[in-house]
N, C-alpha and C. Protein backbone atom coordinates (compact mmCIF):
# COMPACT_ATOMS: atom_id res chain seq x y z
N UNK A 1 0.82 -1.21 0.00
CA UNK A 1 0.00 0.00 0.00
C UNK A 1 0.87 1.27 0.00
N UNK A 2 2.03 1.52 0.84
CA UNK A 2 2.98 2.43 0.76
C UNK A 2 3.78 2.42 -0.04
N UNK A 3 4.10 1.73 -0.91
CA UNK A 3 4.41 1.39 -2.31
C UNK A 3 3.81 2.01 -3.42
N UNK A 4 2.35 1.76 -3.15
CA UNK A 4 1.61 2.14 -4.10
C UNK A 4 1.58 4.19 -4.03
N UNK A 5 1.31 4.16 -2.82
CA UNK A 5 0.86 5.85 -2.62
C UNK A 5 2.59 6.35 -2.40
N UNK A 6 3.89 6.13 -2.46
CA UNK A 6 4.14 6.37 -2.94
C UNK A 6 4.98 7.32 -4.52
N UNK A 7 4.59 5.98 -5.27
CA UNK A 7 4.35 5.76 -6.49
C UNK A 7 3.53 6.54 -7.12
N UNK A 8 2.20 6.95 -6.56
CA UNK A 8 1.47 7.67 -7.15
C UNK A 8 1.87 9.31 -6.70
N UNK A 9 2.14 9.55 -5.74
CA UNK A 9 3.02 10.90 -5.53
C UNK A 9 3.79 11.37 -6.63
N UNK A 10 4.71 10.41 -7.05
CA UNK A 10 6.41 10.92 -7.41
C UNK A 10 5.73 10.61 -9.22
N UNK A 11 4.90 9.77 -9.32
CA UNK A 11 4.78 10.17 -10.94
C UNK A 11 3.16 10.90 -10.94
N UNK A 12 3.00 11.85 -10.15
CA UNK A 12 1.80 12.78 -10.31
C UNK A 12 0.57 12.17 -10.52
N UNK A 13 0.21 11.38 -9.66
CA UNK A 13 -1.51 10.56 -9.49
C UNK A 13 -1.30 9.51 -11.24
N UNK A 14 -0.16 9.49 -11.50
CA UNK A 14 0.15 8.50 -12.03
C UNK A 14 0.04 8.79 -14.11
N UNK A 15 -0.08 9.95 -13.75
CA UNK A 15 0.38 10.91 -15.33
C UNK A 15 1.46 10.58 -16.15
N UNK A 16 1.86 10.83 -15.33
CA UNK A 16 3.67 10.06 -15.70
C UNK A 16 3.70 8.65 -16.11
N UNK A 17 3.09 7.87 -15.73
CA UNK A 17 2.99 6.85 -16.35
C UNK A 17 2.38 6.65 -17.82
N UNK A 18 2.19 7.60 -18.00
CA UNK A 18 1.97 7.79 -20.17
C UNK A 18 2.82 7.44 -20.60
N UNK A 19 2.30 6.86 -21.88
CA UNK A 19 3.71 5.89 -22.89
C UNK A 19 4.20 6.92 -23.43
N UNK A 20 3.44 8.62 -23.74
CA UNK A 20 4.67 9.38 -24.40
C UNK A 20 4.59 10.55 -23.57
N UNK A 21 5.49 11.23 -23.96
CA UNK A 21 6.10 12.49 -23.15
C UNK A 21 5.46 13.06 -21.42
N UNK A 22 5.70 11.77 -21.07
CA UNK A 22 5.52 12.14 -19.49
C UNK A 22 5.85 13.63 -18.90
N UNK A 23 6.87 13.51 -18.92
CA UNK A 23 7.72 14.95 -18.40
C UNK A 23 6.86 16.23 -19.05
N UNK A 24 5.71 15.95 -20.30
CA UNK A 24 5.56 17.11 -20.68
C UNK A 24 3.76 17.25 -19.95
N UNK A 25 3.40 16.32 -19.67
CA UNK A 25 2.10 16.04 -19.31
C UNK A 25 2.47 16.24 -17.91
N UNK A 26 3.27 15.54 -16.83
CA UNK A 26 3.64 16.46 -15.63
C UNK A 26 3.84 17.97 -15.55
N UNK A 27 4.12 18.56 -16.37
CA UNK A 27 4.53 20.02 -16.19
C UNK A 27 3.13 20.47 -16.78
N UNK A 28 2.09 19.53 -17.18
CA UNK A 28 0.79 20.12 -17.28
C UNK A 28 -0.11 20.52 -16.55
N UNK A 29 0.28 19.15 -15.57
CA UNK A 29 -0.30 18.68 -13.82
C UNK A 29 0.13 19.73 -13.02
N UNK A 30 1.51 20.46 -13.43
CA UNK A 30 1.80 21.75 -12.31
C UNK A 30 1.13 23.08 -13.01
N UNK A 31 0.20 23.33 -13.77
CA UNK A 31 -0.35 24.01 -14.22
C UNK A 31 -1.74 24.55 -13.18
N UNK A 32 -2.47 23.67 -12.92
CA UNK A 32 -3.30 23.91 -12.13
C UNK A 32 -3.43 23.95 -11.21
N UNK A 33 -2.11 22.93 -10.34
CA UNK A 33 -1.75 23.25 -9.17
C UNK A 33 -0.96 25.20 -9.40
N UNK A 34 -0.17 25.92 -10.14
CA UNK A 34 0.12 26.66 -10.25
C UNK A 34 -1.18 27.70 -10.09
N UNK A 35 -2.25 27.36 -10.54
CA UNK A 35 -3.39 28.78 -10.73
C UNK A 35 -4.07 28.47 -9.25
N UNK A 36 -4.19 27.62 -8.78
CA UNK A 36 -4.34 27.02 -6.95
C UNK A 36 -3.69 28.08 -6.30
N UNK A 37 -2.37 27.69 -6.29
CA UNK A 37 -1.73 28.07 -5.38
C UNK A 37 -1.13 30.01 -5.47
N UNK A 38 -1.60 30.27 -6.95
CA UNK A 38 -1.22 31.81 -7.64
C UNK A 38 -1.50 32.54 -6.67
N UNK A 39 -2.77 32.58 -5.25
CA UNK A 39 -3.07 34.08 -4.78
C UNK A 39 -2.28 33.81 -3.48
N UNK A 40 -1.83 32.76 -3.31
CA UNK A 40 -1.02 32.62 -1.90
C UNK A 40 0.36 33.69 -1.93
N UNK A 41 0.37 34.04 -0.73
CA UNK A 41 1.64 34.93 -0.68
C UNK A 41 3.48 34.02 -1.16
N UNK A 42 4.09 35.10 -1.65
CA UNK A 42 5.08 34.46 -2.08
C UNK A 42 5.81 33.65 -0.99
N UNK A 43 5.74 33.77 0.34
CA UNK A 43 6.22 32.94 1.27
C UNK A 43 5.27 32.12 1.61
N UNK A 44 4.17 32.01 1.52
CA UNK A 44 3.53 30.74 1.76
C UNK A 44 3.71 30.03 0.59
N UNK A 45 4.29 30.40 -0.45
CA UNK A 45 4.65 29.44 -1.75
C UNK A 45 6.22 29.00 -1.65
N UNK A 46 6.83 29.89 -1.54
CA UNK A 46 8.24 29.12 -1.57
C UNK A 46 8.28 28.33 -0.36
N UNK A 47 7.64 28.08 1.15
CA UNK A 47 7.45 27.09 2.06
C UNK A 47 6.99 25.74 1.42
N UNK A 48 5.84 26.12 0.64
CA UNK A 48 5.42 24.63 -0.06
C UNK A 48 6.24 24.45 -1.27
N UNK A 49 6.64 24.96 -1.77
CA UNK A 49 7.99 24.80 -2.61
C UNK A 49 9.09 23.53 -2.19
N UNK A 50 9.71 24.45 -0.84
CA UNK A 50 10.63 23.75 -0.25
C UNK A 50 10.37 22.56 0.25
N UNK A 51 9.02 22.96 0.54
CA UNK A 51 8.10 21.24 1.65
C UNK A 51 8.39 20.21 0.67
N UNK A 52 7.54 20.63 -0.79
CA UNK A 52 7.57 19.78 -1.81
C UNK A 52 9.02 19.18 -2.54
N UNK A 53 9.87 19.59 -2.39
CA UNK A 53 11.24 19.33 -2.52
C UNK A 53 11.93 18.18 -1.61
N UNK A 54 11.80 18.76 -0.35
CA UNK A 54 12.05 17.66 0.94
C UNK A 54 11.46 16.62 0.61
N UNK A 55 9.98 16.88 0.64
CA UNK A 55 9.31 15.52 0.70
C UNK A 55 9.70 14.53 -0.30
N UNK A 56 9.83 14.97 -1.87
CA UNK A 56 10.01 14.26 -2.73
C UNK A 56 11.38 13.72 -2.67
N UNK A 57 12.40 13.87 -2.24
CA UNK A 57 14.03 13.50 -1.90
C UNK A 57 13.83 12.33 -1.07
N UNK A 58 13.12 12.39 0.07
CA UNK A 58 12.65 11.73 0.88
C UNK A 58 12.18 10.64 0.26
N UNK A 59 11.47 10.87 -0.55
CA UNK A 59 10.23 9.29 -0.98
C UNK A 59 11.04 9.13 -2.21
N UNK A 60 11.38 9.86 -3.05
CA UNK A 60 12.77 9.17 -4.20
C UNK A 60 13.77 8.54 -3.38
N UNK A 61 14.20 8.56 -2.32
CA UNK A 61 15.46 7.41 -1.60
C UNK A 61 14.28 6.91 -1.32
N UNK A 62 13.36 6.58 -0.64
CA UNK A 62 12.55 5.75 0.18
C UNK A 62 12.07 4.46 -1.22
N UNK A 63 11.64 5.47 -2.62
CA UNK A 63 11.45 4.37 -3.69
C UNK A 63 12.78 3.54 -4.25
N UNK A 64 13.74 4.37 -3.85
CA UNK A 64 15.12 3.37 -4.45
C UNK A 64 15.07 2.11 -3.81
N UNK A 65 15.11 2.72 -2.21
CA UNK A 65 15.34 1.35 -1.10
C UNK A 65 14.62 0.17 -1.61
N UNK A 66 12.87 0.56 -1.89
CA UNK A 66 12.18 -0.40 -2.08
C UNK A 66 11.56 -1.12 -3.71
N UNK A 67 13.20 -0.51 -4.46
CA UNK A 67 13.02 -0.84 -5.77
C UNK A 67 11.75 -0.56 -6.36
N UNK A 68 11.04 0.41 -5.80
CA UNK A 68 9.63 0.74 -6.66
C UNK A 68 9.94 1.22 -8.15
N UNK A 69 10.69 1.62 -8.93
CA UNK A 69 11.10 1.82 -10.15
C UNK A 69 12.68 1.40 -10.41
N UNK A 70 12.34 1.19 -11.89
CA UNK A 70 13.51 0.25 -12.54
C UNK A 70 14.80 0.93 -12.70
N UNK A 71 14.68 2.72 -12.42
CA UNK A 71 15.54 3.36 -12.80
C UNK A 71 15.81 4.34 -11.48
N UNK A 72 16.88 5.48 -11.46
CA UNK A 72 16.85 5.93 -10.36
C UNK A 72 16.02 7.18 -11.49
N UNK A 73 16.42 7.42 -12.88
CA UNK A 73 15.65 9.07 -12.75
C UNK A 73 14.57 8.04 -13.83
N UNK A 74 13.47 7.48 -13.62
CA UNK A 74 12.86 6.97 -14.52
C UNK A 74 11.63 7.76 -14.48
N UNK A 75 11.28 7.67 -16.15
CA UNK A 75 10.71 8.59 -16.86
C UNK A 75 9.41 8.94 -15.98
N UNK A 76 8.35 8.15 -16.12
CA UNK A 76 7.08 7.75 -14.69
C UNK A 76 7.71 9.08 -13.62
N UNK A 77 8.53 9.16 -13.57
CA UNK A 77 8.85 10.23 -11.95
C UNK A 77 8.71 11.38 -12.38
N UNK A 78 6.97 12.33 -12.61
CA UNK A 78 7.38 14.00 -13.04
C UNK A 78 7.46 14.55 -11.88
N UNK A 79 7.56 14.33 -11.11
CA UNK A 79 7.84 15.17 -9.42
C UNK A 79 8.70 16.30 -10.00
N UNK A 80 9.51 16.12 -10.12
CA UNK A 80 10.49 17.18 -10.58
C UNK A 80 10.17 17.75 -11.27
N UNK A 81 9.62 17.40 -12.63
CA UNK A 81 9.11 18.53 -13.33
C UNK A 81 7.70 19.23 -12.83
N UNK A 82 6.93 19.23 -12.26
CA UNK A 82 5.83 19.69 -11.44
C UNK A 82 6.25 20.83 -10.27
N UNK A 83 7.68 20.52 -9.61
CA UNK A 83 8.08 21.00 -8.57
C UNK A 83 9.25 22.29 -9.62
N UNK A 84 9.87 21.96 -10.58
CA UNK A 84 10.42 22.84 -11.47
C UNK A 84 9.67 23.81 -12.33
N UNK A 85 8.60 23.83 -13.08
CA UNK A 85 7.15 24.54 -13.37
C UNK A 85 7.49 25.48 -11.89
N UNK A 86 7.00 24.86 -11.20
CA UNK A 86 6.03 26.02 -9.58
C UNK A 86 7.09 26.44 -9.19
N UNK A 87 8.71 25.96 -9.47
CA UNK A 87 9.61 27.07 -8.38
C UNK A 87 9.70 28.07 -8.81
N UNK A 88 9.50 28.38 -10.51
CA UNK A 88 9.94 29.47 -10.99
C UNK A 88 8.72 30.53 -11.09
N UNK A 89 7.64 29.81 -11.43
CA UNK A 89 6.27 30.18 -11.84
C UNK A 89 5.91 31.22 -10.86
N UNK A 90 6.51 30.44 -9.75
CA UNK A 90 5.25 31.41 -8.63
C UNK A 90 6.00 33.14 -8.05
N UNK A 91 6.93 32.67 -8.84
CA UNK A 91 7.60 34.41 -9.30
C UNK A 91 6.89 35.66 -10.20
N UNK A 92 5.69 34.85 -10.62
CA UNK A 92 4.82 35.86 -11.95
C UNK A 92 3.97 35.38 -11.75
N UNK A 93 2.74 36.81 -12.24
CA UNK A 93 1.29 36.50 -11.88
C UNK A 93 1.14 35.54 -12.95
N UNK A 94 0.04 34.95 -13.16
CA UNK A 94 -0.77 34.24 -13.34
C UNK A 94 -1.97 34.38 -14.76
N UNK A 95 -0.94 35.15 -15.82
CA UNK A 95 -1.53 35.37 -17.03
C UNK A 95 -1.52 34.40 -17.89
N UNK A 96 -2.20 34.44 -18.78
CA UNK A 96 -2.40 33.16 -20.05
C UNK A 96 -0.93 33.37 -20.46
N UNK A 97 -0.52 34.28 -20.98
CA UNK A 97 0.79 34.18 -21.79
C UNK A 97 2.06 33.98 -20.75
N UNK A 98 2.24 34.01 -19.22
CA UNK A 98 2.87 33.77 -18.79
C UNK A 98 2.84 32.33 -18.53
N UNK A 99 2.01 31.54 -18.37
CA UNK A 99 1.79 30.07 -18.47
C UNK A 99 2.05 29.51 -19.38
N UNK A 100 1.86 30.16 -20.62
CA UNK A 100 2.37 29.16 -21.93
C UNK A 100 3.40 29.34 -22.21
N UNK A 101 3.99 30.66 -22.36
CA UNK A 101 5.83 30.85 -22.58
C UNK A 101 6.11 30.20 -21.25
N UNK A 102 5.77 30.31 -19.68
CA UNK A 102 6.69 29.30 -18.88
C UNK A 102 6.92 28.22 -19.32
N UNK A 103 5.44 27.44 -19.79
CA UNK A 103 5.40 26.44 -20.10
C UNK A 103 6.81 26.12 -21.20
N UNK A 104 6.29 26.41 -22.34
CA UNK A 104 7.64 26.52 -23.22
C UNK A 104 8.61 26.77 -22.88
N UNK A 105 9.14 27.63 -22.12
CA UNK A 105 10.38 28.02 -21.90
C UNK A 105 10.94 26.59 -20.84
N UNK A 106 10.16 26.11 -19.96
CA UNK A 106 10.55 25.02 -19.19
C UNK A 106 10.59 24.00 -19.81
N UNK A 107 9.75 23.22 -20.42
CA UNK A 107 10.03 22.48 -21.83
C UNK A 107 11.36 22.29 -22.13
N UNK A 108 11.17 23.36 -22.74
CA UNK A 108 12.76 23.21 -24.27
C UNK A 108 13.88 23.21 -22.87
N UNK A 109 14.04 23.80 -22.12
CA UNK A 109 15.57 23.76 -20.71
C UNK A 109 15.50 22.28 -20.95
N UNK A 110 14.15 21.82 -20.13
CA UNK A 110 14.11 20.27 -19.55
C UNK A 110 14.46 19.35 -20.58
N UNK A 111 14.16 19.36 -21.79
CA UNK A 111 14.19 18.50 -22.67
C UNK A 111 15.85 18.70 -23.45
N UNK A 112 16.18 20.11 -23.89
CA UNK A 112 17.32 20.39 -24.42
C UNK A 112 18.82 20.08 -23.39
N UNK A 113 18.52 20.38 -22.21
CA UNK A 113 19.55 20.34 -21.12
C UNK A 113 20.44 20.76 -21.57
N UNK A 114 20.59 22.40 -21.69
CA UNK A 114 22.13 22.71 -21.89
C UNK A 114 22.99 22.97 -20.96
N UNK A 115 24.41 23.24 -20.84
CA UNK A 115 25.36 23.36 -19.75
C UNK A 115 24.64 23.95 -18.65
N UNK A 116 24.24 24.08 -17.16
CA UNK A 116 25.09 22.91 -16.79
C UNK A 116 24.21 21.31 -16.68
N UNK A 117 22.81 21.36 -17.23
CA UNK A 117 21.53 20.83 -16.66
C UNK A 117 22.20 19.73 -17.28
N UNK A 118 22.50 19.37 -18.38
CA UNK A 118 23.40 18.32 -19.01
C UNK A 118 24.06 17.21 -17.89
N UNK A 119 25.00 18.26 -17.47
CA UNK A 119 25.83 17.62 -16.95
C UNK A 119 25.35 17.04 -15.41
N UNK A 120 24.50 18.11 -14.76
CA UNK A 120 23.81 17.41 -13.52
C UNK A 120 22.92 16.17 -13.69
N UNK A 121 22.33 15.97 -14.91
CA UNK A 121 21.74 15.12 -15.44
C UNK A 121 22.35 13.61 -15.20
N UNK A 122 23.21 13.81 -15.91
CA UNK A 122 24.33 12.72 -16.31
C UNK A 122 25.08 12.32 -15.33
N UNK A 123 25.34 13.45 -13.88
CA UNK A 123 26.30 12.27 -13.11
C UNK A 123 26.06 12.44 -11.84
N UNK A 124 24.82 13.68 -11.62
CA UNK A 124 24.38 12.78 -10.49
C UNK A 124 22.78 12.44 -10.46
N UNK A 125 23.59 11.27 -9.70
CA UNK A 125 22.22 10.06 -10.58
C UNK A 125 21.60 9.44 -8.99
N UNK A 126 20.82 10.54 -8.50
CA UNK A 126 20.44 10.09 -7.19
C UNK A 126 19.35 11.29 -6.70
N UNK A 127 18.56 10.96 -5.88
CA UNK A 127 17.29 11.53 -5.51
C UNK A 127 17.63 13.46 -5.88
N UNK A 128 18.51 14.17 -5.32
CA UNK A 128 18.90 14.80 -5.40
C UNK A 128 18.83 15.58 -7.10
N UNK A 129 19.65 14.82 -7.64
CA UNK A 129 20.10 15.11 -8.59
C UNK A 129 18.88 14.77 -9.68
N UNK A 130 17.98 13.97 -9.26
CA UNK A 130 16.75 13.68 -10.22
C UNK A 130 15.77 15.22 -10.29
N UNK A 131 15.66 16.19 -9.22
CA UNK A 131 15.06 17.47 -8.85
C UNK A 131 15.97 18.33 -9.53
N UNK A 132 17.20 18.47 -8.91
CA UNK A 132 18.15 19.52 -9.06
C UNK A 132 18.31 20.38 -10.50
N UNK A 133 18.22 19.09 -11.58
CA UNK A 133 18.39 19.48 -12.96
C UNK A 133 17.23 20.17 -13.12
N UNK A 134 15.97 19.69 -12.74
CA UNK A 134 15.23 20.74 -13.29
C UNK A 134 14.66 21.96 -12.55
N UNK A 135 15.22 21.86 -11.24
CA UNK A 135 15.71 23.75 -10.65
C UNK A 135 16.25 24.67 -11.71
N UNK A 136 17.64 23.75 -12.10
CA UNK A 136 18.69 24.81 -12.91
C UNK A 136 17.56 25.27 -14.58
N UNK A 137 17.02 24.05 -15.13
CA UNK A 137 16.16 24.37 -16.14
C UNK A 137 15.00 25.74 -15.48
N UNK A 138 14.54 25.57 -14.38
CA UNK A 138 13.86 26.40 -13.73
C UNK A 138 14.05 28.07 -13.61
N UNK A 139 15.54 28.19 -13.36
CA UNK A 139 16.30 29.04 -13.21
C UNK A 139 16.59 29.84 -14.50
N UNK A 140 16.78 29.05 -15.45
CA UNK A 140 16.65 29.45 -17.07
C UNK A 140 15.63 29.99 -17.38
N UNK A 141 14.72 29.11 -17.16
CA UNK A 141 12.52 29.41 -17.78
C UNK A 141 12.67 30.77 -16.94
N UNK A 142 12.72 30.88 -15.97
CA UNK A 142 12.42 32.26 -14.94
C UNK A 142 13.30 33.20 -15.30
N UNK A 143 14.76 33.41 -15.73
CA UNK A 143 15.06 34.80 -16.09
C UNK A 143 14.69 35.00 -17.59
N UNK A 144 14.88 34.01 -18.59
CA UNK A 144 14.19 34.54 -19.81
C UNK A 144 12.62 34.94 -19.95
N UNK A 145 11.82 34.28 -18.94
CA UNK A 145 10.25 35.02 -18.41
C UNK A 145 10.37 36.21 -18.44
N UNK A 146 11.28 36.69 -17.61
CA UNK A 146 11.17 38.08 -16.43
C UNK A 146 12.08 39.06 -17.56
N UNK A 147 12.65 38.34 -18.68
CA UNK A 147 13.43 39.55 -19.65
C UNK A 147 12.10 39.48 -20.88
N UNK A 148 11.83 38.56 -20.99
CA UNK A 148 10.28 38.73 -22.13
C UNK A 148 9.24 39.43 -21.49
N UNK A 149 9.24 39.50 -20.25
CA UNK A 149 7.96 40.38 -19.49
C UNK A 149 8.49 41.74 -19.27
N UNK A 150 10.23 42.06 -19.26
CA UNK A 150 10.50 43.59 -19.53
C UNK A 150 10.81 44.22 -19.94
N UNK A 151 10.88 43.25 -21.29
CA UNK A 151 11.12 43.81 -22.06
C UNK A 151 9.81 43.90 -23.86
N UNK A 152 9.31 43.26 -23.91
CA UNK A 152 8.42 43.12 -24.55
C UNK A 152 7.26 43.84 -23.85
């Protein structure tokens, strides 16, 4: 049973488990949690931010221990991308065009991985490092946001 729930946590009520582009259908799932959580103050968001970070580190070693997935960053796991969407997101209101360029802009980081997301990708290969990469993609989506919002 704790296996199961889980499991259903770390690949988003089980979204992630789609035969194609998981990672892009998770960062869909942080969409609505994103317009949820939009009128909360920015510190009651970066708290559940951080909560959501802990927790998931936590239950990614807890799923290694108990071999619940075949991989350590396997695809099924959008936690990270759900938790990468909302770290940056909840920096900007809550407009149509800021949701779809986030959207996009988090996308192409996550999927393209350029220096250094690449490389965090690739070698560290542990609860940590399954989140981390897509902070740094996060970190990307959010200043090219905030230069298209001041500059456009």
């Amino acid at each position: 049973m704790i296996n199961k729930l889980i499991k259903l946590y770390l690949t988003g009520f089980n979204i992630g488990c789609l035969k194609y582009m998981p990672g892009t259908f998770g960062t869909l799932l942080a969409i609505p949690i994103y317009i949820l959580i939009s009128n909360n103050s920015l510190y009651l968001n970066l708290l559940l931010i951080f909560s959501l970070f802990f927790l998931s580190i936590f239950l990614l070693n807890l799923s290694y221990n108990k071999s619940i997935f075949n991989h350590i960053d396997d695809k099924s796991i959008v936690i990270d991308e759900i938790i990468g969407y909302l770290s940056f997101m909840i920096f900007f209101p809550p407009t149509v065009a800021n949701i779809l360029i986030g959207f996009l802009l988090f996308r192409f980081f996550d999927i393209i991985k350029p220096f250094p997301i690449y490389l965090i990708d690739k070698r560290m290969k542990n609860s940590f490092g399954v989140i981390f990469d897509d902070l740094i993609a996060a970190i990307f989506s959010g200043i090219i946001l905030f230069i298209i919002i001041n500059v456009f």
